[in-house]
Protein backbone atom coordinates (compact mmCIF):
# COMPACT_ATOMS: atom_id res chain seq x y z
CA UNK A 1 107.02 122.13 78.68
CA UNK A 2 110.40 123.46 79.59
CA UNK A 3 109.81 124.80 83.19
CA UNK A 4 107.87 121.52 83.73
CA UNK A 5 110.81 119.13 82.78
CA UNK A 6 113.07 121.33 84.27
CA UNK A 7 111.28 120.74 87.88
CA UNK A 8 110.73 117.60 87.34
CA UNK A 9 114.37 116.87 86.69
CA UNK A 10 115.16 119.03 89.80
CA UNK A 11 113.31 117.23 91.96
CA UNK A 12 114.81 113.67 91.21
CA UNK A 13 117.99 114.95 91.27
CA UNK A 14 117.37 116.01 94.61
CA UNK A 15 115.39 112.42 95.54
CA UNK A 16 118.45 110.80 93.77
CA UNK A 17 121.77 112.38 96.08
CA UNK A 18 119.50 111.56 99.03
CA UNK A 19 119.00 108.02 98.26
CA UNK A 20 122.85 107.95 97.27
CA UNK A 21 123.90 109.17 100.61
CA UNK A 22 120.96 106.79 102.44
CA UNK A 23 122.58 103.75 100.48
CA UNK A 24 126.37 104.60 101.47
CA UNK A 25 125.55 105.12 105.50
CA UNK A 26 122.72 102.13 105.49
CA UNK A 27 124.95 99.40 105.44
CA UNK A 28 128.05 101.01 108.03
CA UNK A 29 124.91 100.60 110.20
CA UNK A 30 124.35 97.42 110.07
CA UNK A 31 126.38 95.25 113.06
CA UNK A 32 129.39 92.79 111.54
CA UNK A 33 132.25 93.18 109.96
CA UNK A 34 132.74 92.27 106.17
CA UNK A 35 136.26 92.08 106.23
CA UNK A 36 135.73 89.19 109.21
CA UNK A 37 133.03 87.25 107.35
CA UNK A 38 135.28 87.57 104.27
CA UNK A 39 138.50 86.01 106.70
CA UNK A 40 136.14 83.52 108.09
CA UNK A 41 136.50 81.64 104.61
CA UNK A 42 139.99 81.55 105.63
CA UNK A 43 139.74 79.85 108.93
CA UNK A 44 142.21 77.04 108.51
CA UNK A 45 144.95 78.67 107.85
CA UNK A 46 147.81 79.03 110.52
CA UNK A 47 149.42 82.67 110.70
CA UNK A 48 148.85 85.56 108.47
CA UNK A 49 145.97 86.30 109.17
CA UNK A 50 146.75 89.91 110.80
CA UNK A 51 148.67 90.49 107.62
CA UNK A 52 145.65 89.22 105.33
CA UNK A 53 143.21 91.38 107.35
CA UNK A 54 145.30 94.59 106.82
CA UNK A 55 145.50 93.93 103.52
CA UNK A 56 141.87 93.90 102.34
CA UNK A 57 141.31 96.51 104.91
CA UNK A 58 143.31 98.68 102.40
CA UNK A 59 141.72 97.48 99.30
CA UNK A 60 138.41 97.54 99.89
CA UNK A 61 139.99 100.88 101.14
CA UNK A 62 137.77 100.77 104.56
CA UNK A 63 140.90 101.71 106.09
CA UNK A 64 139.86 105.37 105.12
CA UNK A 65 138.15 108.11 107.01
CA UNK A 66 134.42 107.88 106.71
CA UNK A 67 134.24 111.09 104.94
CA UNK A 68 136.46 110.09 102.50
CA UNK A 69 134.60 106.62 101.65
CA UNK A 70 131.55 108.71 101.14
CA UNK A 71 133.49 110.62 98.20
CA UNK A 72 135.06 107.55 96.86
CA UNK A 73 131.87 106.29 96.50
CA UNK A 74 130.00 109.17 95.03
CA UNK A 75 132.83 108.62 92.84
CA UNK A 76 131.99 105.55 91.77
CA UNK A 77 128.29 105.92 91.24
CA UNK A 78 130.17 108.50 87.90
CA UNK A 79 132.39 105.83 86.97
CA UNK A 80 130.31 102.75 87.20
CA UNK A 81 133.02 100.70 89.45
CA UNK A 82 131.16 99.53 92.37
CA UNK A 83 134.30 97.95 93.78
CA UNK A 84 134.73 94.02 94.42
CA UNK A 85 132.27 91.58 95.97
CA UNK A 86 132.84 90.56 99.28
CA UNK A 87 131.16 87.34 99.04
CA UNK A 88 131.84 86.24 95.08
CA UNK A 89 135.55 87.56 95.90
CA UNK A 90 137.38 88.80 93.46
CA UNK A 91 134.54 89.41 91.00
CA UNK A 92 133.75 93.12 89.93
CA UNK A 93 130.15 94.76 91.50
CA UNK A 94 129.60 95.51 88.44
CA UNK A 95 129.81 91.76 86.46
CA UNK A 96 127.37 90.93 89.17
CA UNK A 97 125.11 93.51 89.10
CA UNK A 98 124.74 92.65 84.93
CA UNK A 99 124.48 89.38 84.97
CA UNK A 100 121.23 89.49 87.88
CA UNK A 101 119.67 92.58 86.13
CA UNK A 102 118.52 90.78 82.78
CA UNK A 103 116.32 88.54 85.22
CA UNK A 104 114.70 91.24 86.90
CA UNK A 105 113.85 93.09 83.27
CA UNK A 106 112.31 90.00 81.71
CA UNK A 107 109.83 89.28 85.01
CA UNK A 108 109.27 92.85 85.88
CA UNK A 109 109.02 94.33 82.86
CA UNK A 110 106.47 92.23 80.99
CA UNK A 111 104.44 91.71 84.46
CA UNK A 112 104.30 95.32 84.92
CA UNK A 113 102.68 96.19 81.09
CA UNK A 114 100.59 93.09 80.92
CA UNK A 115 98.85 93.26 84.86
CA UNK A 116 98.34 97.17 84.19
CA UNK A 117 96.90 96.25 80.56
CA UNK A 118 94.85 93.21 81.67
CA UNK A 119 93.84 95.17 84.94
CA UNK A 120 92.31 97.96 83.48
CA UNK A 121 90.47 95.98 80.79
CA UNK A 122 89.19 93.71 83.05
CA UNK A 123 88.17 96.84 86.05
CA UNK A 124 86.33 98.71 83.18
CA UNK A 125 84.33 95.66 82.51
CA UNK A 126 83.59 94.71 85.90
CA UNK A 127 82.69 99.05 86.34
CA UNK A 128 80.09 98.47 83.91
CA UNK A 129 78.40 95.08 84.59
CA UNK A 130 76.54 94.54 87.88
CA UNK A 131 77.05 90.55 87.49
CA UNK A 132 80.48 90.41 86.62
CA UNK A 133 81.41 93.06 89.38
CA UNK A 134 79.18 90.94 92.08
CA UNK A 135 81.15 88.01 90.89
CA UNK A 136 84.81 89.61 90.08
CA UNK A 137 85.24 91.95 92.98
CA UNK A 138 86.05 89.45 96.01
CA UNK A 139 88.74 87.95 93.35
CA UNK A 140 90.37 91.25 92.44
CA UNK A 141 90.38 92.25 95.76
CA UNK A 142 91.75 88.55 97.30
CA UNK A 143 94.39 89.47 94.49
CA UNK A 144 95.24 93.01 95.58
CA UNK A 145 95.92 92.17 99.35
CA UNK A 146 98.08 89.19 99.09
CA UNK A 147 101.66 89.70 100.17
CA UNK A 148 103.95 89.13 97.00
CA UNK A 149 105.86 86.49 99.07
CA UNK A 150 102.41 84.43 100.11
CA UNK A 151 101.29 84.41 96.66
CA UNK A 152 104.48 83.33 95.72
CA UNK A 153 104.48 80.38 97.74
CA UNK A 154 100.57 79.59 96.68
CA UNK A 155 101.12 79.61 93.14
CA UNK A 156 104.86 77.02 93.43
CA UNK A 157 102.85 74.78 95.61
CA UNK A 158 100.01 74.33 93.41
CA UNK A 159 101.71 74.64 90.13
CA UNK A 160 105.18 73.21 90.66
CA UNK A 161 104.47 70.89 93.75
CA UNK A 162 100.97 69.54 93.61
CA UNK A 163 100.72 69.66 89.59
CA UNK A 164 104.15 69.88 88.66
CA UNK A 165 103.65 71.79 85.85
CA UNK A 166 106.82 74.37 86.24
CA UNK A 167 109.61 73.92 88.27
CA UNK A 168 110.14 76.19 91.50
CA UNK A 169 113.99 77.16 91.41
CA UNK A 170 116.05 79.20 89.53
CA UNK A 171 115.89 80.76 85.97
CA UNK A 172 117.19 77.60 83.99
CA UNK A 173 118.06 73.76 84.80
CA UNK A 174 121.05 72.25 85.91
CA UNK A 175 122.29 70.48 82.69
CA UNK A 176 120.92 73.74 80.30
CA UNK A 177 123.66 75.32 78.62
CA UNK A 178 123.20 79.17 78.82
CA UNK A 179 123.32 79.95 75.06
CA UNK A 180 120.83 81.79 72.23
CA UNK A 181 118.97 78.84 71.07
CA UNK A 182 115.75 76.75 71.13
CA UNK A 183 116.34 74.19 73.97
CA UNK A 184 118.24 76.77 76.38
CA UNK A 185 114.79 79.67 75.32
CA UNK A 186 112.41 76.62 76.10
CA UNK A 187 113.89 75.88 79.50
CA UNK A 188 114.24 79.30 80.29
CA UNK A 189 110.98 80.31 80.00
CA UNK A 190 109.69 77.33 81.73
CA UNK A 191 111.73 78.67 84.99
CA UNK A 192 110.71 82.24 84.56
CA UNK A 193 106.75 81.84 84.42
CA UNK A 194 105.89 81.21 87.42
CA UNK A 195 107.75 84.41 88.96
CA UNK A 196 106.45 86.23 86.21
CA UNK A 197 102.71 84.55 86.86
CA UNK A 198 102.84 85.53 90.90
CA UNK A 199 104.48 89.43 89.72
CA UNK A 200 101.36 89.75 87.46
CA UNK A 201 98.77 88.09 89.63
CA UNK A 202 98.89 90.22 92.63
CA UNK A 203 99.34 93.85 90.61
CA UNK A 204 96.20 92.15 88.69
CA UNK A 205 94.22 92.96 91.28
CA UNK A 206 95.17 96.60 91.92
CA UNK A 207 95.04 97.59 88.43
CA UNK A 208 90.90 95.94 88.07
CA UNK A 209 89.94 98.02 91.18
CA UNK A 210 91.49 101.26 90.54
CA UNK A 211 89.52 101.28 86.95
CA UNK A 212 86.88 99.73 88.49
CA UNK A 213 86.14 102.52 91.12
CA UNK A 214 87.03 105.25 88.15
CA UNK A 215 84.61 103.63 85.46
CA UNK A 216 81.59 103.99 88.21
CA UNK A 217 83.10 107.37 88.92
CA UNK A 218 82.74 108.68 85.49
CA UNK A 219 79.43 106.45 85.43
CA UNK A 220 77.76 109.07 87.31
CA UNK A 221 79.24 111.74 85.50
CA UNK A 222 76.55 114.65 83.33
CA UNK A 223 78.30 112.99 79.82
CA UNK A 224 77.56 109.59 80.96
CA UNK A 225 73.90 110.43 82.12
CA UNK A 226 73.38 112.40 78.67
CA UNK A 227 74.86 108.79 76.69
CA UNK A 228 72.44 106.81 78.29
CA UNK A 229 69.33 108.75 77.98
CA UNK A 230 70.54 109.19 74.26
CA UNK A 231 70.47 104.95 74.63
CA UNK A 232 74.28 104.47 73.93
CA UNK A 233 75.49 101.40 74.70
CA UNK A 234 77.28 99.82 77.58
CA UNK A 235 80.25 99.13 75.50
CA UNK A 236 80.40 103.52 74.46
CA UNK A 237 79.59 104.44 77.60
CA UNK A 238 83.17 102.23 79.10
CA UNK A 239 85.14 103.52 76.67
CA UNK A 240 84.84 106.69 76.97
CA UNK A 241 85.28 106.39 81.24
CA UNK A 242 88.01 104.49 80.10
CA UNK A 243 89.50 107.67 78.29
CA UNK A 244 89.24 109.36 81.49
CA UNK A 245 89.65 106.48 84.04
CA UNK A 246 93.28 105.53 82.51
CA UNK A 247 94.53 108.47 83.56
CA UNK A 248 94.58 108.28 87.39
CA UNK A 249 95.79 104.51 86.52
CA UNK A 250 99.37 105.98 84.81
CA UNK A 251 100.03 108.32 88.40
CA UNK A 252 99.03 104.96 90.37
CA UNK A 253 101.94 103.21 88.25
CA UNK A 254 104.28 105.36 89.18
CA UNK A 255 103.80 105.63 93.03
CA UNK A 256 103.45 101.68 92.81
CA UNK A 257 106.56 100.60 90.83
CA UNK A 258 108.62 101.14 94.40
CA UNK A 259 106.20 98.40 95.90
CA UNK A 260 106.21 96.57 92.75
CA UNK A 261 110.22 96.07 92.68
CA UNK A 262 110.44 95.69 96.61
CA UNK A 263 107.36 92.67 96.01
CA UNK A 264 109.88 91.35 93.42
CA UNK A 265 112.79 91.18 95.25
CA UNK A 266 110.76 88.21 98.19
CA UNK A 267 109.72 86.88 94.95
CA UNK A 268 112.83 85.94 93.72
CA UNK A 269 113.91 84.60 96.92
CA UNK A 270 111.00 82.13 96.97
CA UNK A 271 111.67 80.73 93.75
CA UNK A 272 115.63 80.91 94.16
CA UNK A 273 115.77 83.34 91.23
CA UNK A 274 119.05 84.80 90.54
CA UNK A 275 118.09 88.63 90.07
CA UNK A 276 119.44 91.35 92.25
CA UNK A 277 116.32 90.56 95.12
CA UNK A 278 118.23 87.42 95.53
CA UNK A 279 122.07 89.01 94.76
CA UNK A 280 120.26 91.64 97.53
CA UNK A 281 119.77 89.14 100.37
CA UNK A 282 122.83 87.29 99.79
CA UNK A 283 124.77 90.55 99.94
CA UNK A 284 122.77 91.51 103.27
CA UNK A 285 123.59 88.17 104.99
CA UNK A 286 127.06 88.66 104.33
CA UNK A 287 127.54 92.16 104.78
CA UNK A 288 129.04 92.68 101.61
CA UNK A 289 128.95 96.11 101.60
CA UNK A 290 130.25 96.93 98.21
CA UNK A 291 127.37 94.80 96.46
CA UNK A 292 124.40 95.93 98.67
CA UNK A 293 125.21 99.65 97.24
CA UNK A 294 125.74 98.37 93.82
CA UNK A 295 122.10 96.72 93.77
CA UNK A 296 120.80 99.48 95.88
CA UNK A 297 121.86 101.85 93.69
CA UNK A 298 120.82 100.06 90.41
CA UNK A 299 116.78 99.60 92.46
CA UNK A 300 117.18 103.32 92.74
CA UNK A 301 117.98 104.20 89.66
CA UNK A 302 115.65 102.00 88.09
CA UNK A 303 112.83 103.26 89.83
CA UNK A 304 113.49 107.06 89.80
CA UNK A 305 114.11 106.40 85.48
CA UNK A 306 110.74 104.33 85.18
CA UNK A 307 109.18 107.44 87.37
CA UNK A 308 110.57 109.87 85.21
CA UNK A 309 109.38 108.10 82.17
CA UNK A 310 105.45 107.72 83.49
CA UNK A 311 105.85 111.33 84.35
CA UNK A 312 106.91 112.62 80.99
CA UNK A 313 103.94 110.01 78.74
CA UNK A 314 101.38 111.19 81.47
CA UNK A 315 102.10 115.10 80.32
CA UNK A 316 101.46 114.02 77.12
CA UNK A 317 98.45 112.26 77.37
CA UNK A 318 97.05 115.10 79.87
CA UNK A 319 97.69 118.55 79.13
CA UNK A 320 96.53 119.61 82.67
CA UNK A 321 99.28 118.29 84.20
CA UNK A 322 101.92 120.91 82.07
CA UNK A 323 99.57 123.98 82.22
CA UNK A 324 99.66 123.31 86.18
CA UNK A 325 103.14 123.73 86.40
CA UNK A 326 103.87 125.82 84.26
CA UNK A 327 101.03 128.33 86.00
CA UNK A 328 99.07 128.85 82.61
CA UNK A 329 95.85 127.73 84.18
């Protein structure tokens, strides 16, 4: 178990500098200058503006070698100061970056655990019953290829426009007062389901297939042929392909959450939702340098931890996986 954490922790380290150093030269790229967008707020004003300009040159300390930026900011990534926001001037990265990410937790996070759960219940069914599947496929897969931004707009139209069930921007209304208690809960959550709905709807799909295709996999299996002549059930045959099918379905979570949190981030911008997608575009638009690598950092992170995670449950629940690397087999 040792050698195998050990190379797994190797190898994100290794996935993590790279992204670092991606995320610090991504947005020099980018044509614009943030200290000019941030002076354009200032356009009225007669005189000092050479003087302004050199003066947030030097503290958003651009006025430095390129070199030395990049070790400032491997710096910072150690001591959690992200430097100030360009466009929310003079706020901290950081106060930014904490307020957005509690958004992104409560729709990813439940979306993610309840379309995987949901999913594979639903695919293991559908593996197992020629009606249902004739009848469930062409959903699952309508589900699977829609673009997280198109299903996005489907689902406000119907359900916020057409119905008016939920409303279609941001996480709380205008006159709620942000606070723990039963009015400000009640109008939260009516904001944050339908982000949350169009998150779980289109991994829906993905999750149904994948267990689909595994259950008729392990359908065909010797163990499954020796059930059924033994007349076992439907229901004992699918669970035990489920035993085996789920397995494949943890390693598909983890190459998906990537897609997952990039599918999240248009989402949020459809529905005006005020988690870092949205912080993310705003900062892009702006060339706010200082808060794209705060949020692209934070993605990162997220990401590589969550991968980390499915990687250390799925050599628990399969011993394979350790002997493999560990070159007992």
């Amino acid at each position: 178990m040792g050698k195998y954490l050990r190379k797994k922790i190797v190898i994100y380290l290794i996935t993590f500098i790279l992204a670092v150093t991606i995320n610090f030269f991504i947005p020099r790229m980018m044509p614009g200058d943030p200290i000019q967008s941030l002076l354009s707020r200032f356009s009225g004003m007669e005189g000092g503006r050479e003087i302004l300009e050199e003066q947030l040159t030097l503290l958003f300390n651009l006025d430095q070698p390129l070199w030395q930026q990049y070790a400032n900011f491997w710096k910072s990534v150690f001591t959690l100061d992200f430097g100030i926001s360009i466009i929310q001037f003079p706020t901290p990265v950081l106060e930014i970056i904490k307020r957005a990410i509690v958004y992104d937790i409560s729709v990813l996070l439940p979306a993610i655990i309840l379309s995987w759960i949901v999913g594979n219940k639903l695919g293991a069914f559908s593996g197992t019953d020629k009606t249902v599947d004739n009848y469930s496929m062409p959903f699952f897969y309508f589900l699977a290829s829609s673009p997280y931004f198109w299903m996005a707009g489907i689902v406000a139209f119907f359900f916020g426009v057409q119905i008016g069930w939920f409303p279609i921007s941001g996480a709380y209304g205008s006159t709620a007062s942000p606070g723990f208690n039963l009015s400000f809960i009640m109008d939260f959550l009516h904001h944050w389901f339908l982000p949350f709905f169009t998150m779980f709807l289109v991994q829906l799909g993905g999750w149904a297939i994948g267990m689909r295709n595994m259950i008729m996999y392990e359908q065909s299996s010797n163990y499954s042929k020796y059930m059924e002549t033994l007349g076992s059930s439907n229901k004992l045959i699918r669970k035990y392909g489920f035993r085996n099918g789920v397995l494949p379905q943890v390693t598909g979570l983890a190459l998906r959450l990537g897609r997952i949190v990039g599918g999240a981030i248009t989402v949020q911008v459809v529905f005006n939702y005020p988690g870092l997608g949205r912080m993310l575009l705003d900062a892009v638009q702006n060339q706010d340098y200082f808060l794209m690598q705060g949020i692209f950092l934070t993605i990162v992170t997220m990401v590589l931890v969550a991968n980390f995670i499915v990687d250390i449950v799925y050599m628990f629940i399969d011993p394979r996986v350790r002997l493999s690397f560990t070159e007992e087999v």
